[in-house]
C-alpha atoms as a PDB file:
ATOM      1  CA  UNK A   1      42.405 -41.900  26.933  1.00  0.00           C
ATOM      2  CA  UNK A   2      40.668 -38.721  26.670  1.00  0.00           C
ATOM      3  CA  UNK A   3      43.115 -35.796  27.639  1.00  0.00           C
ATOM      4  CA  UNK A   4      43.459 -32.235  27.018  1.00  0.00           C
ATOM      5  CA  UNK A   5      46.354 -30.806  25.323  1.00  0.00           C
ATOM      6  CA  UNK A   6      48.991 -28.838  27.813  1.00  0.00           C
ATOM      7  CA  UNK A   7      49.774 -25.678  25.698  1.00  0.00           C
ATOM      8  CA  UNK A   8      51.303 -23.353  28.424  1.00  0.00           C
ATOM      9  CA  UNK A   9      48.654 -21.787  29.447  1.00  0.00           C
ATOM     10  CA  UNK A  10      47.169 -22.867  26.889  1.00  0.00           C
ATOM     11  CA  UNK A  11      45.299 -24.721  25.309  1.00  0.00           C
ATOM     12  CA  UNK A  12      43.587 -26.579  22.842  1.00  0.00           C
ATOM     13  CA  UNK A  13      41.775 -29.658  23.011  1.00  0.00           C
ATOM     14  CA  UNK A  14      42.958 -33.180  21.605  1.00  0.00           C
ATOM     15  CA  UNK A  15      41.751 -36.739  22.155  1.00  0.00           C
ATOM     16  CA  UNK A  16      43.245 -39.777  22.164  1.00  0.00           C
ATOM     17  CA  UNK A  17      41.848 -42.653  22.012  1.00  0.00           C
ATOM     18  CA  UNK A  18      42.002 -46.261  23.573  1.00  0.00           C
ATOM     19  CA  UNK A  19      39.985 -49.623  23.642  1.00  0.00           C
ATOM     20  CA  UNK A  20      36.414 -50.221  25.266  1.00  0.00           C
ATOM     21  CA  UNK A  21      34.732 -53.400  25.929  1.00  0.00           C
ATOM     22  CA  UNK A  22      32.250 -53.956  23.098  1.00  0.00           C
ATOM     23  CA  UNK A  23      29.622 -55.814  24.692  1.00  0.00           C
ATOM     24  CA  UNK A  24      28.249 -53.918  28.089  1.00  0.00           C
ATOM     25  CA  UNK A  25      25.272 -54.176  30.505  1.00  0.00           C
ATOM     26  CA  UNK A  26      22.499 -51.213  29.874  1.00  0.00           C
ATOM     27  CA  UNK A  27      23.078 -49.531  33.430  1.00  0.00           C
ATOM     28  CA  UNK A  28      27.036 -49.942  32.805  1.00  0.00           C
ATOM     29  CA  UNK A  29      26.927 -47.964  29.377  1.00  0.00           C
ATOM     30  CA  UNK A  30      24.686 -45.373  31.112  1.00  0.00           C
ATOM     31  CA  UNK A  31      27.525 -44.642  33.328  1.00  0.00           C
ATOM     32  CA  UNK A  32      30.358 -45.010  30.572  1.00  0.00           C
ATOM     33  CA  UNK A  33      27.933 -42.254  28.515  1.00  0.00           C
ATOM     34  CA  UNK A  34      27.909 -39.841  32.186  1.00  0.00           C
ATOM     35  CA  UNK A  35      31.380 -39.666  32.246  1.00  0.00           C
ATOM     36  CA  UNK A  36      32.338 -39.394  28.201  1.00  0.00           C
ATOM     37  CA  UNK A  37      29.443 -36.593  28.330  1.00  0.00           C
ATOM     38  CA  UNK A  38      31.891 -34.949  31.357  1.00  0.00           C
ATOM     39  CA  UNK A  39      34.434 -35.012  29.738  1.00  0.00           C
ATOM     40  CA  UNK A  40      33.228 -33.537  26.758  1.00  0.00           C
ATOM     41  CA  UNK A  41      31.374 -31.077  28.523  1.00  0.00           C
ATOM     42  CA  UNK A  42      34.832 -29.974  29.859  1.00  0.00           C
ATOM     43  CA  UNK A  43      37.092 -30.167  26.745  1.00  0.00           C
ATOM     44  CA  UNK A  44      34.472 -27.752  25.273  1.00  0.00           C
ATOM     45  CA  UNK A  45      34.129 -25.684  28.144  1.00  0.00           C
ATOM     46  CA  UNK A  46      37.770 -25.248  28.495  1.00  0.00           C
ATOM     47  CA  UNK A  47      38.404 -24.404  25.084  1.00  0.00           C
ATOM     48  CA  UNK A  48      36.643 -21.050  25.133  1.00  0.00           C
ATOM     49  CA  UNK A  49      38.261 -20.246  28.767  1.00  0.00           C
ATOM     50  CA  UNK A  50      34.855 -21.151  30.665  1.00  0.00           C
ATOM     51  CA  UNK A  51      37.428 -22.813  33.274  1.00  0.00           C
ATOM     52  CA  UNK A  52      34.641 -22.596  36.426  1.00  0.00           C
ATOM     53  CA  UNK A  53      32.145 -24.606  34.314  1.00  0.00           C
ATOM     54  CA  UNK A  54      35.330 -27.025  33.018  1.00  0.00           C
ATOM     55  CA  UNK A  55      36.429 -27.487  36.673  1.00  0.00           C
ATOM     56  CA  UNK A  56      33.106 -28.455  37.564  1.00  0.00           C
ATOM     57  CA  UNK A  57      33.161 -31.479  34.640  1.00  0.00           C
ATOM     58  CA  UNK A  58      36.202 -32.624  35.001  1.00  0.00           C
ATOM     59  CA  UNK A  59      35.825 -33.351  38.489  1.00  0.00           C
ATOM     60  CA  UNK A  60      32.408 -34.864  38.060  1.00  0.00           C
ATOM     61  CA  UNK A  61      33.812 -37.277  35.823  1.00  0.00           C
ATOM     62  CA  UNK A  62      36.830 -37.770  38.087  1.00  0.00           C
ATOM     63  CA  UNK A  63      33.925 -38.803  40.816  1.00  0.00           C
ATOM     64  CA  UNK A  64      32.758 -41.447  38.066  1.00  0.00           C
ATOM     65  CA  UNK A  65      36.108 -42.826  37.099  1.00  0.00           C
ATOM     66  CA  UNK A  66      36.572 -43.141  41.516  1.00  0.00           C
ATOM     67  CA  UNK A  67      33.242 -44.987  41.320  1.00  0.00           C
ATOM     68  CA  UNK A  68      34.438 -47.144  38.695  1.00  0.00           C
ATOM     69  CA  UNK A  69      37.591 -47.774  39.771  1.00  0.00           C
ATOM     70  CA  UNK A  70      38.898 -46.872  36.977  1.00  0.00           C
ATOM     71  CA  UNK A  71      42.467 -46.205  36.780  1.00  0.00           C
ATOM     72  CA  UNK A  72      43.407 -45.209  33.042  1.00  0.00           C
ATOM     73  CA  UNK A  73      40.093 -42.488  33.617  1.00  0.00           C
ATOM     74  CA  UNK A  74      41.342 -41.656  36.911  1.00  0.00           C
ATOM     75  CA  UNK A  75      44.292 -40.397  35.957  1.00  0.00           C
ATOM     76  CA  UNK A  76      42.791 -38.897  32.541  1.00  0.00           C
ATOM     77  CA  UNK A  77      39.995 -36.607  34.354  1.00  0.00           C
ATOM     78  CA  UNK A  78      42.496 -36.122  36.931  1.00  0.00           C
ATOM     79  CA  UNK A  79      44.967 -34.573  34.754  1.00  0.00           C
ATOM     80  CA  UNK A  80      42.820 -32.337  32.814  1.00  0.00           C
ATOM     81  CA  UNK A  81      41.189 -30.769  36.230  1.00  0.00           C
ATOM     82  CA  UNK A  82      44.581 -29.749  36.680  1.00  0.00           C
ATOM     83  CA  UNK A  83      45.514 -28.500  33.581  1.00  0.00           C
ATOM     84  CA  UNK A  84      42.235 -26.953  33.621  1.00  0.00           C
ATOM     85  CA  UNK A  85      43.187 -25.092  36.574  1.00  0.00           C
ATOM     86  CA  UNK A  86      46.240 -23.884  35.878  1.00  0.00           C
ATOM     87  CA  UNK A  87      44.927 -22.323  32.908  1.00  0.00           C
ATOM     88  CA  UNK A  88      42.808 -21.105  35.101  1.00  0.00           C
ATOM     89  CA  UNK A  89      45.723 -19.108  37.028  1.00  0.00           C
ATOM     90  CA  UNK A  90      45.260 -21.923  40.019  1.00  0.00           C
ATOM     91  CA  UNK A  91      48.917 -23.090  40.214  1.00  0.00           C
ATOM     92  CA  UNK A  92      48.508 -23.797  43.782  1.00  0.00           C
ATOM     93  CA  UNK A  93      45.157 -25.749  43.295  1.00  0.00           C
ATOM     94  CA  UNK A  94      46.578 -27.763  39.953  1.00  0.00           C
ATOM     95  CA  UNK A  95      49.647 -28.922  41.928  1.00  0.00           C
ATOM     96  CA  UNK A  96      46.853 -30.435  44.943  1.00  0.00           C
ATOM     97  CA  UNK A  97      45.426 -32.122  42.371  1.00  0.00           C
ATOM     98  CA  UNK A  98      48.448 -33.625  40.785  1.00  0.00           C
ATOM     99  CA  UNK A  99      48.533 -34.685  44.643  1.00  0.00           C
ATOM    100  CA  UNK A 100      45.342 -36.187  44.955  1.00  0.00           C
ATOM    101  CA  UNK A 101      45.786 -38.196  41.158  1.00  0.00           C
ATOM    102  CA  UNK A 102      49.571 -39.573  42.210  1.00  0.00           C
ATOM    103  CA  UNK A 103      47.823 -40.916  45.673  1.00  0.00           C
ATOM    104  CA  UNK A 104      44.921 -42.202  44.071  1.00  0.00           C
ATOM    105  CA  UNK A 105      46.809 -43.874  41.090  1.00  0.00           C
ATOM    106  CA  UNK A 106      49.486 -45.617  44.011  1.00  0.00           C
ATOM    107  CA  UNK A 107      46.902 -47.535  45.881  1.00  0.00           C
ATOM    108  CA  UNK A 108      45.729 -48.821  42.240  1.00  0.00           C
ATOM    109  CA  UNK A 109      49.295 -49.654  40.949  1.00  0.00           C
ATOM    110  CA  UNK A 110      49.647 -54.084  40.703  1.00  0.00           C
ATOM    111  CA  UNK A 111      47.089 -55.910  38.551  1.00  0.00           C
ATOM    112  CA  UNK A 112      44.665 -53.691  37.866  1.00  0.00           C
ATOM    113  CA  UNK A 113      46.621 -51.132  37.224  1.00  0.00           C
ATOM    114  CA  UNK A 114      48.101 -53.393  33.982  1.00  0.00           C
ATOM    115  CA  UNK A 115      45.091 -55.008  32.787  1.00  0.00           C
ATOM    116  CA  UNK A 116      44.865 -55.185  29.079  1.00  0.00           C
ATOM    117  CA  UNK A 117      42.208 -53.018  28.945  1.00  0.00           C
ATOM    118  CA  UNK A 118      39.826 -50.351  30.234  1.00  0.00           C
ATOM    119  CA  UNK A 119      36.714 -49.812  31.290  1.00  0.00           C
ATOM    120  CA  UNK A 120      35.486 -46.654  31.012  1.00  0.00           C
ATOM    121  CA  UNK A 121      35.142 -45.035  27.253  1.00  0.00           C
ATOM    122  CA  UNK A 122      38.611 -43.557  25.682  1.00  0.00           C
ATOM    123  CA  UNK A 123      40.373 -45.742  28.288  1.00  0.00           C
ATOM    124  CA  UNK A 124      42.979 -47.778  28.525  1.00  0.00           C
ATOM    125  CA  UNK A 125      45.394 -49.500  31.415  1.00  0.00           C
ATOM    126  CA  UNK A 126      48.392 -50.891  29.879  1.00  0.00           C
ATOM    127  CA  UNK A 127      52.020 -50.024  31.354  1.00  0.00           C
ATOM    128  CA  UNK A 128      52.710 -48.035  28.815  1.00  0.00           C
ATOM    129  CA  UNK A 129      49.578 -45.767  29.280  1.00  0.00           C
ATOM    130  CA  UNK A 130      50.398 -45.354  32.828  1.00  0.00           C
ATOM    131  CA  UNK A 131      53.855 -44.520  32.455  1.00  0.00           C
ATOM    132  CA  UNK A 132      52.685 -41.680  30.333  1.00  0.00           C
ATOM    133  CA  UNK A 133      49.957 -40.585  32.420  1.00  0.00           C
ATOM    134  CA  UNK A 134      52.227 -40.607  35.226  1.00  0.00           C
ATOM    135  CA  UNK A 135      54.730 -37.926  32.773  1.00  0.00           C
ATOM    136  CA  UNK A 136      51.567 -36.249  32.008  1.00  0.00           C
ATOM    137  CA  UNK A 137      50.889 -35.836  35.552  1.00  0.00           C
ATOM    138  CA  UNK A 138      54.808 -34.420  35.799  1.00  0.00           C
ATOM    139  CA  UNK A 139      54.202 -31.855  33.019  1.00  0.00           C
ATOM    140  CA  UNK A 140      51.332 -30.219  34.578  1.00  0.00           C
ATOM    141  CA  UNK A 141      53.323 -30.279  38.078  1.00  0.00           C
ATOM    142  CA  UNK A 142      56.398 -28.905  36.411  1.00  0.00           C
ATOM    143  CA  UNK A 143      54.304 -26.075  34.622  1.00  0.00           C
ATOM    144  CA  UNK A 144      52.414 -24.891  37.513  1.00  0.00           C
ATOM    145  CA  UNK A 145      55.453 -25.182  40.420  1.00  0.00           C
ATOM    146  CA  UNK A 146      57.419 -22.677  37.371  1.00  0.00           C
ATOM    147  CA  UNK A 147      54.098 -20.319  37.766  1.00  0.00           C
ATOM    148  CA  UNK A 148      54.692 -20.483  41.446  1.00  0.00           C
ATOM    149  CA  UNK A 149      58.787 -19.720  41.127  1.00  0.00           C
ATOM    150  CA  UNK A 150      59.543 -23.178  42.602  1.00  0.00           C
ATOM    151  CA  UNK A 151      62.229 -23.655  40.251  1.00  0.00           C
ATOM    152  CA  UNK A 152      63.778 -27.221  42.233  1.00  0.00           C
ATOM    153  CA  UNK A 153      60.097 -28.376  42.017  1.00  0.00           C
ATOM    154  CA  UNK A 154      59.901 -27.753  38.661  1.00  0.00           C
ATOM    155  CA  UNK A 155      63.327 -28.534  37.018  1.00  0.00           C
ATOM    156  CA  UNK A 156      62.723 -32.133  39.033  1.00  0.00           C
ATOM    157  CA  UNK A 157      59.284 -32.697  37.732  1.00  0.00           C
ATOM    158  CA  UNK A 158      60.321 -31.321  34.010  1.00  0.00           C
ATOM    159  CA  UNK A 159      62.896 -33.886  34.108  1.00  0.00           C
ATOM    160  CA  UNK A 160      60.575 -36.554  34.911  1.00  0.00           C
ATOM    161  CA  UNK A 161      58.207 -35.583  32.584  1.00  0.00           C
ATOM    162  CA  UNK A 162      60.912 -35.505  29.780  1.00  0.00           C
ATOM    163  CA  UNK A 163      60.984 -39.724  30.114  1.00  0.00           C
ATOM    164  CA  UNK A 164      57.729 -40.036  29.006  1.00  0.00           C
ATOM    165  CA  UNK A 165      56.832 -42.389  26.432  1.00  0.00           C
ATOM    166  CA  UNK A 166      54.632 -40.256  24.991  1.00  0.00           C
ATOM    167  CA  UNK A 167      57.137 -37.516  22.801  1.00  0.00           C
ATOM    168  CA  UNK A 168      54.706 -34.281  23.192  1.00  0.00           C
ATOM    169  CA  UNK A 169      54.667 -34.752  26.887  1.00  0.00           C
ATOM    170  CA  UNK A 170      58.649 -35.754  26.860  1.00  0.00           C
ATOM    171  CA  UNK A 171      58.869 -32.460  24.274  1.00  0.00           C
ATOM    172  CA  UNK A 172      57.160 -30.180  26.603  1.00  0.00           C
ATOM    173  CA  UNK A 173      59.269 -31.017  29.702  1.00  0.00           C
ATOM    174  CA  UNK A 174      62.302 -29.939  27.660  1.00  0.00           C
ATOM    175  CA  UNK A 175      60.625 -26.805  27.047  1.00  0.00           C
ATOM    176  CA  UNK A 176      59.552 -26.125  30.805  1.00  0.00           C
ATOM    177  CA  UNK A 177      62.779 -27.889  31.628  1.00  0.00           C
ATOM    178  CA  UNK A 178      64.845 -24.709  29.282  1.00  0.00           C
ATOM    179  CA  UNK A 179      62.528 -22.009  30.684  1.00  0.00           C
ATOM    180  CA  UNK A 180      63.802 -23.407  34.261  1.00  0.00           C
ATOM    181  CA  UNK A 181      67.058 -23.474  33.240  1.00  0.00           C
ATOM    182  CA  UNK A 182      67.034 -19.724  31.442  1.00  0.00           C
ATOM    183  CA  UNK A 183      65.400 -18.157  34.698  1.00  0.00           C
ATOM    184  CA  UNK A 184      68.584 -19.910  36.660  1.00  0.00           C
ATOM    185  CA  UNK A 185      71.202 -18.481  34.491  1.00  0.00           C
ATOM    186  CA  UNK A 186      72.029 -22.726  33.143  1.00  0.00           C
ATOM    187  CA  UNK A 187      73.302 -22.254  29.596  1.00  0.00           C
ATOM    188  CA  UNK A 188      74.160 -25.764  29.860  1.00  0.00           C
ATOM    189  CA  UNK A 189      70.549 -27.138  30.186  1.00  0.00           C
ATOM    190  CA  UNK A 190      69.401 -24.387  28.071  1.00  0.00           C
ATOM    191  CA  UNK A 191      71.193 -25.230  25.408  1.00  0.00           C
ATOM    192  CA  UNK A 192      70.385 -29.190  26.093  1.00  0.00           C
ATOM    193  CA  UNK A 193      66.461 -28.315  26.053  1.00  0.00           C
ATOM    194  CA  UNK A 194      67.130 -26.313  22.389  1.00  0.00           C
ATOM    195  CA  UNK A 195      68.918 -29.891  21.070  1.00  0.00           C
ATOM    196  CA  UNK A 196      66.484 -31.739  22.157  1.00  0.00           C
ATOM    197  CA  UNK A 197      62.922 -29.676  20.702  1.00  0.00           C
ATOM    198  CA  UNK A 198      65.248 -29.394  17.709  1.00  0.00           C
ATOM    199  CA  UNK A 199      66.126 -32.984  16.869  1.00  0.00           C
ATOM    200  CA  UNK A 200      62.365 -33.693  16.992  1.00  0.00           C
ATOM    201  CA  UNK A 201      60.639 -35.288  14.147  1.00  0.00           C
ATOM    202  CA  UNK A 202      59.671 -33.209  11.432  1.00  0.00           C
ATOM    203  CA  UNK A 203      56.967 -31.891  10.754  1.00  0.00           C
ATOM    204  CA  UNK A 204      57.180 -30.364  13.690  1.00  0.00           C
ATOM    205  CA  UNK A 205      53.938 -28.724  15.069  1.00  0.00           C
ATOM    206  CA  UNK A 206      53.204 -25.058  15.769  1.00  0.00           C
ATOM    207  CA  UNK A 207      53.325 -25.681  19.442  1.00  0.00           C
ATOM    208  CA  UNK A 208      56.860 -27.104  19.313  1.00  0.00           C
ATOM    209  CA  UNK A 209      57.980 -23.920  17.168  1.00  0.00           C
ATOM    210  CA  UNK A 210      56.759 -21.392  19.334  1.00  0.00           C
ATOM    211  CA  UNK A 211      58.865 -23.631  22.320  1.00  0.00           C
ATOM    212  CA  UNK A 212      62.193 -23.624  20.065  1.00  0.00           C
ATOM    213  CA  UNK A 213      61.571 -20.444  19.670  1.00  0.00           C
ATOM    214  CA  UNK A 214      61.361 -18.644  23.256  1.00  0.00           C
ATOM    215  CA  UNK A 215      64.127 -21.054  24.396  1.00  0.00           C
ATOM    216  CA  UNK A 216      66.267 -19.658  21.537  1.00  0.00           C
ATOM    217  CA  UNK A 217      65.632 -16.076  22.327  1.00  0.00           C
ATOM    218  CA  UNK A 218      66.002 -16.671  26.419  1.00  0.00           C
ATOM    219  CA  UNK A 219      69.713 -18.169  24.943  1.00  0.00           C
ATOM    220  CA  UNK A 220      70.723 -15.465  22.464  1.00  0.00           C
ATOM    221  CA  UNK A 221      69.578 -12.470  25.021  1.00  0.00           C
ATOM    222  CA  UNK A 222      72.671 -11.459  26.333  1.00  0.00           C
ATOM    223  CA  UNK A 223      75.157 -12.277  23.679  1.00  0.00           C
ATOM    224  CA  UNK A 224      72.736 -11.259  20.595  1.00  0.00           C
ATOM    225  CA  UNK A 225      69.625  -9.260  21.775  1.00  0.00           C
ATOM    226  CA  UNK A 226      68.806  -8.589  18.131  1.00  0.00           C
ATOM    227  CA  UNK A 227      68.784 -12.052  17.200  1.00  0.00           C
ATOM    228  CA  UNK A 228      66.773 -12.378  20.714  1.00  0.00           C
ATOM    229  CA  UNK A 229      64.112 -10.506  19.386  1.00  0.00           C
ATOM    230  CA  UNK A 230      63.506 -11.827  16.523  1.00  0.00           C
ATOM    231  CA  UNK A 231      63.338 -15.393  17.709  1.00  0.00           C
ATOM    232  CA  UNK A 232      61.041 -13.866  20.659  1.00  0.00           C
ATOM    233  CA  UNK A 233      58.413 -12.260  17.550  1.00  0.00           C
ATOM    234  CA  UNK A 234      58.628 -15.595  15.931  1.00  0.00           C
ATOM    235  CA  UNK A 235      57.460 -16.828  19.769  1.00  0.00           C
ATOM    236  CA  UNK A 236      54.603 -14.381  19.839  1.00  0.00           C
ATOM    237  CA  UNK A 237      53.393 -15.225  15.924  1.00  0.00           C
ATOM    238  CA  UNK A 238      53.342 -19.013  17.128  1.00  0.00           C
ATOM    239  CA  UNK A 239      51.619 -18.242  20.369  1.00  0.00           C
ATOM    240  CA  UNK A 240      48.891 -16.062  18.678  1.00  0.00           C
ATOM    241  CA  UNK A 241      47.857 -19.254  16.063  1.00  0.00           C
ATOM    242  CA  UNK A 242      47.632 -21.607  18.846  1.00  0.00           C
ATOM    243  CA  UNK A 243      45.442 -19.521  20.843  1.00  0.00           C
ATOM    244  CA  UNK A 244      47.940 -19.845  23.933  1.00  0.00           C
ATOM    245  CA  UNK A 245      47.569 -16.240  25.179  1.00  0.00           C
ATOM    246  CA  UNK A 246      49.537 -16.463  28.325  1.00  0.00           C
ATOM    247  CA  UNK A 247      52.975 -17.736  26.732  1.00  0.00           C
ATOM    248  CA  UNK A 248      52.430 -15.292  23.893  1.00  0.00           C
ATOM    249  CA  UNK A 249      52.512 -12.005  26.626  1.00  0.00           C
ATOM    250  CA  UNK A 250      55.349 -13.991  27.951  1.00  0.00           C
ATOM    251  CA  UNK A 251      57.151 -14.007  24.790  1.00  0.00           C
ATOM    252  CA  UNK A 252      56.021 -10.204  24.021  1.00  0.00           C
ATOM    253  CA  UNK A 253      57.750  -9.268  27.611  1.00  0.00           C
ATOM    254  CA  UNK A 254      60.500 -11.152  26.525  1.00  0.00           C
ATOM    255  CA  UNK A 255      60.909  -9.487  23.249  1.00  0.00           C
ATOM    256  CA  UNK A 256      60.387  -6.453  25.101  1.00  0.00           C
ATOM    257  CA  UNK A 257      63.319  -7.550  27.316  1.00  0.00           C
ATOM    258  CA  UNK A 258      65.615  -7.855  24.056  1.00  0.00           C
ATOM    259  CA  UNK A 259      64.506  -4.709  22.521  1.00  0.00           C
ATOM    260  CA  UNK A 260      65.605  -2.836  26.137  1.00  0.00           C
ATOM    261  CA  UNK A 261      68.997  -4.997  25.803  1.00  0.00           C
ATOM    262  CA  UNK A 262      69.286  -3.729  21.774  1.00  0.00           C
ATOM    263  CA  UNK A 263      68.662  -0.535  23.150  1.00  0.00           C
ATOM    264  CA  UNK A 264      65.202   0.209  22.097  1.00  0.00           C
ATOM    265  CA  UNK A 265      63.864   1.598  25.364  1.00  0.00           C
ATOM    266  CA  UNK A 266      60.218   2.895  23.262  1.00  0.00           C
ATOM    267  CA  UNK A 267      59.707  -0.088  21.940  1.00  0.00           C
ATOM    268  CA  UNK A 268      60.285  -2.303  24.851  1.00  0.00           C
ATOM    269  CA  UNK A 269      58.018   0.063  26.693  1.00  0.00           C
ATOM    270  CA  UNK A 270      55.273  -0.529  23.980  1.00  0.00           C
ATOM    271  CA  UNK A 271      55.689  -4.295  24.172  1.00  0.00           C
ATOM    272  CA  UNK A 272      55.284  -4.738  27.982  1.00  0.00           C
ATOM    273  CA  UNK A 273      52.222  -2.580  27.706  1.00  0.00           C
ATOM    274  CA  UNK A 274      50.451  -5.185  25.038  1.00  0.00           C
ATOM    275  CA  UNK A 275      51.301  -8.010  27.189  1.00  0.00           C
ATOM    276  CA  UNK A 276      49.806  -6.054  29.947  1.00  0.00           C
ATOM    277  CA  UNK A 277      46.673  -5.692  28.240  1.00  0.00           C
ATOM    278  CA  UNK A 278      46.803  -9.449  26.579  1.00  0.00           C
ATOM    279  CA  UNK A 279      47.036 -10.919  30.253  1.00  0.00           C
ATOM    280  CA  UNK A 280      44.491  -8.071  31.693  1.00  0.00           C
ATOM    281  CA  UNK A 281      41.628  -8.711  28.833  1.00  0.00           C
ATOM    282  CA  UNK A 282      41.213 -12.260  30.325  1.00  0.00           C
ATOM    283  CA  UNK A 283      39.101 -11.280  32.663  1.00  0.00           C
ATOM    284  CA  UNK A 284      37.059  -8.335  30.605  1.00  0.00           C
ATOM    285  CA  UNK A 285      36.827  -5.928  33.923  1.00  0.00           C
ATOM    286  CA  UNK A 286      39.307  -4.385  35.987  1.00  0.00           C
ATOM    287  CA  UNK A 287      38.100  -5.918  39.286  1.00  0.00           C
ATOM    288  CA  UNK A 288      40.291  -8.549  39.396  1.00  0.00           C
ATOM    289  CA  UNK A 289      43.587  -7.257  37.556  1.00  0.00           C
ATOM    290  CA  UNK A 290      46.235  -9.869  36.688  1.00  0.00           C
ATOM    291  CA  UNK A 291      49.193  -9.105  39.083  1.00  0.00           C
ATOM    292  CA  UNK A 292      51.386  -9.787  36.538  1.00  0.00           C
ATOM    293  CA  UNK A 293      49.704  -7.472  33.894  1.00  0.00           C
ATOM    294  CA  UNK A 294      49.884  -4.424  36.604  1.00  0.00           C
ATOM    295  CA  UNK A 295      54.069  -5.479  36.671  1.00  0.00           C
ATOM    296  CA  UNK A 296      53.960  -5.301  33.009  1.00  0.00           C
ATOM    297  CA  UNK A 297      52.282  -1.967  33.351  1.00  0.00           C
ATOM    298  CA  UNK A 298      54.418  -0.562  35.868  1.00  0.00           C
ATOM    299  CA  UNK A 299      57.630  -1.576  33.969  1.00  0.00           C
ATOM    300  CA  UNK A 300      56.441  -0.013  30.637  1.00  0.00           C
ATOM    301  CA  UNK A 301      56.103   3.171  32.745  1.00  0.00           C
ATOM    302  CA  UNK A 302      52.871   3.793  30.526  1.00  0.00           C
ATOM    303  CA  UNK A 303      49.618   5.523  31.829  1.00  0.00           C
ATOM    304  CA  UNK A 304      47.467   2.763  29.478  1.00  0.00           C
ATOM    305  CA  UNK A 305      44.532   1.302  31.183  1.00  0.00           C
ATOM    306  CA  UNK A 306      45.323  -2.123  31.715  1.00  0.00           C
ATOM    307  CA  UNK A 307      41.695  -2.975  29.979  1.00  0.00           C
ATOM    308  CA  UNK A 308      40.010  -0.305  27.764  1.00  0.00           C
ATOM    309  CA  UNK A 309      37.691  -1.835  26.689  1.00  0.00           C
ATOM    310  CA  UNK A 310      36.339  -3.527  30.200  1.00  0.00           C
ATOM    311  CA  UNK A 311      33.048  -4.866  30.505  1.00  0.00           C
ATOM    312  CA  UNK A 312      30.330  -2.397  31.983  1.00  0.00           C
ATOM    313  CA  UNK A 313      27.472  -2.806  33.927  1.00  0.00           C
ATOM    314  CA  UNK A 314      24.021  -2.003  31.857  1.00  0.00           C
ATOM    315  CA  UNK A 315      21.089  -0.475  33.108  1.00  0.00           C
ATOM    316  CA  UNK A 316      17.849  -2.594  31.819  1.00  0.00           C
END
């Protein structure tokens, strides 16, 4: 398979790869090479937040794996459109496509659907691999209906996703599965989602710090804001070397909600205003501010522009 990496929103670009047939007809490895070159087109696209231009790749090579009938690249191109848009800040339009890949995958499900093998480069069609795309599918679903506030959708598809056979997928529905749970007030699950990221094998990566981490400080808030913040800095420092921007101005509002807990009204202030500017630099003007960002803003009470250092139209 050939999937992108779901880092919260996110991301960073990983690969895995399966089994392809090793003897193929010229015009067939024409159209294996079209959709690998998609694919790749997107990863790279994605990874330096071109999301328009990875949208546009990942559902060309969606259209291939259709052509194909390809399940194992159905559901890969399928699932990193959607992760694609959801880093994109398209909850609404991931979830459709979660949609469309679950409906397309059904009608496939039987023989086909457990061949040995693939077709299509990076693929591959056993069970297993579609029991894990299906989790993957869950992730993304459970990521983007917490974006949207559906918390039932999410906590449902988190849990889901937490069968996977595939443990980062499985890891990262704990995590969504805890950030569901600390929004509802559920100490119980909370505290189950900490256990489980915890009892992962070691070494464990940065991505899976930065979870433990947030979950920890959405658990010690109330009882220990101190010890909140400090696991919410930890949060941010993880965050920052995995280049997921969006979770890290998450983790500085929620350090800035531990600081206001401790008492440290200034410094919370000063927090919310750099995630305000984190989440507001992603789009370089202020045309199209980031409603959260402007919340940020308006909770810091600060008179900071949003983006000081937007983009500015040139004269030739």
């Amino acid at each position: 398979m050939n999937k992108v990496s779901l880092i919260a929103a996110l991301l960073l670009c990983t690969t895995l790869s399966g089994c392809a047939s090793s003897s193929k007809d010229e015009t067939v490895q024409d159209q294996d090479v079209a959709y690998q070159q998609a694919m790749d087109a997107g990863s790279q696209a994605l990874a330096i937040e071109r999301y328009s231009v990875a949208e546009k790749s990942y559902r060309e090579a969606t259209r291939l794996a259709l052509r194909r009938d390809d399940v194992g690249a159905i559901g890969d191109s399928s699932y990193n459109l959607a992760v694609t848009q959801l880093a994109a800040d398209e909850p609404s339009d991931a979830l459709q496509t979660v949609q469309n890949a679950r409906s397309a995958l059904a009608m496939r499900q039987g023989s086909e659907a457990h061949a040995e093998t693939g077709g299509l480069p990076q693929s591959t069609h056993g069970a297993e691999t579609v029991e894990s795309g299906a989790g993957a599918l869950s992730l993304v679903a459970a990521a983007s209906a917490f974006r949207l506030n559906d918390l039932g959708t999410a906590a449902r598809e988190a849990r889901v996703a937490t069968q996977s056979p595939d443990t980062d997928v499985a890891l990262r529905g704990a995590f969504v599965s805890g950030l569901v749970a600390a929004r509802q007030h559920d100490m119980t699950t909370l505290m189950a989602a900490i256990g489980t990221i915890q009892s992962a094998k070691a070494p464990q990566s940065a991505v899976q710090k930065g979870d433990l981490a947030e979950l920890q400080a959405c658990y010690s808030l109330n009882s220990n804001p101190q010890q909140a913040m400090s696991h919410a800095a930890d949060a941010v420092s993880l965050r920052r070397e995995t280049g997921d921007y969006r979770a890290m101005a998450r983790a500085l509002a929620l350090e800035a909600q531990a600081a206001r807990q401790a008492g440290q009204g200034q410094r919370a202030n000063e927090l919310l205003a750099q995630a305000a500017q984190s989440l507001g630099a992603r789009a370089g003007t202020d045309s199209d501010t980031d409603p959260l960002a402007a919340q940020y803003m308006r909770e810091a009470g600060s008179m900071a522009r949003i983006q000081p250092f937007k983009a500015r139209e040139t004269t030739p």
